[in-house]
Protein backbone atom coordinates (compact mmCIF):
# COMPACT_ATOMS: atom_id res chain seq x y z
CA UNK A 1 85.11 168.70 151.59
CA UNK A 2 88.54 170.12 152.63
CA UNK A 3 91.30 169.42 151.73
CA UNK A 4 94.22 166.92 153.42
CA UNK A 5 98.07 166.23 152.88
CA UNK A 6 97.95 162.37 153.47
CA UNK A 7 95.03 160.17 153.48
CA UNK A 8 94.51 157.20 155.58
CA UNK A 9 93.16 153.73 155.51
CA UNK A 10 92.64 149.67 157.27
CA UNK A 11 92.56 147.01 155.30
CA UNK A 12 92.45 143.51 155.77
CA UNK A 13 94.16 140.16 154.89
CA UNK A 14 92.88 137.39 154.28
CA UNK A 15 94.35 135.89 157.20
CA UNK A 16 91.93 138.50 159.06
CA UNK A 17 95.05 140.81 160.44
CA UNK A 18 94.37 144.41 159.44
CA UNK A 19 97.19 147.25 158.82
CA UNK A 20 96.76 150.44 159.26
CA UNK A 21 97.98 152.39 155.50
CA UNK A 22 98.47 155.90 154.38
CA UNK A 23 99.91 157.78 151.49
CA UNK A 24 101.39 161.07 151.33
CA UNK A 25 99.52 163.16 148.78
CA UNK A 26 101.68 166.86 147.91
CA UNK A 27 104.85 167.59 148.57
CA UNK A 28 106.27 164.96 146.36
CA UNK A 29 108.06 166.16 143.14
CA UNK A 30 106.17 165.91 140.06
CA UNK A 31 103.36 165.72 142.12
CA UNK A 32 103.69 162.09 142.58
CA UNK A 33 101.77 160.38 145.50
CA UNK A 34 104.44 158.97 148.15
CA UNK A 35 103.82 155.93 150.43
CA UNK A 36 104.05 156.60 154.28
CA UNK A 37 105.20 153.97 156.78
CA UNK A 38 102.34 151.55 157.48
CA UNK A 39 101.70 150.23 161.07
CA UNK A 40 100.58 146.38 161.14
CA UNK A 41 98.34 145.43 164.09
């Protein structure tokens, strides 16, 4: 397994519309995780 910066992901309402979501995973002070912008489809 490699490593990765961000990691990405689709999930699903109930409503059935899925978003596409990702979060940010180094580079954040303290190490904390940071949310990137999510793109709703």
């Amino acid at each position: 397994m490699d490593a990765a910066d961000t990691l990405y992901g689709v999930t699903m309402r109930a409503d059935g519309v899925s978003k596409v979501v990702s979060q940010r995973l180094s580079g954040a002070p303290g190490g904390a995780a940071q949310p990137v912008a999510a793109v709703a489809g």
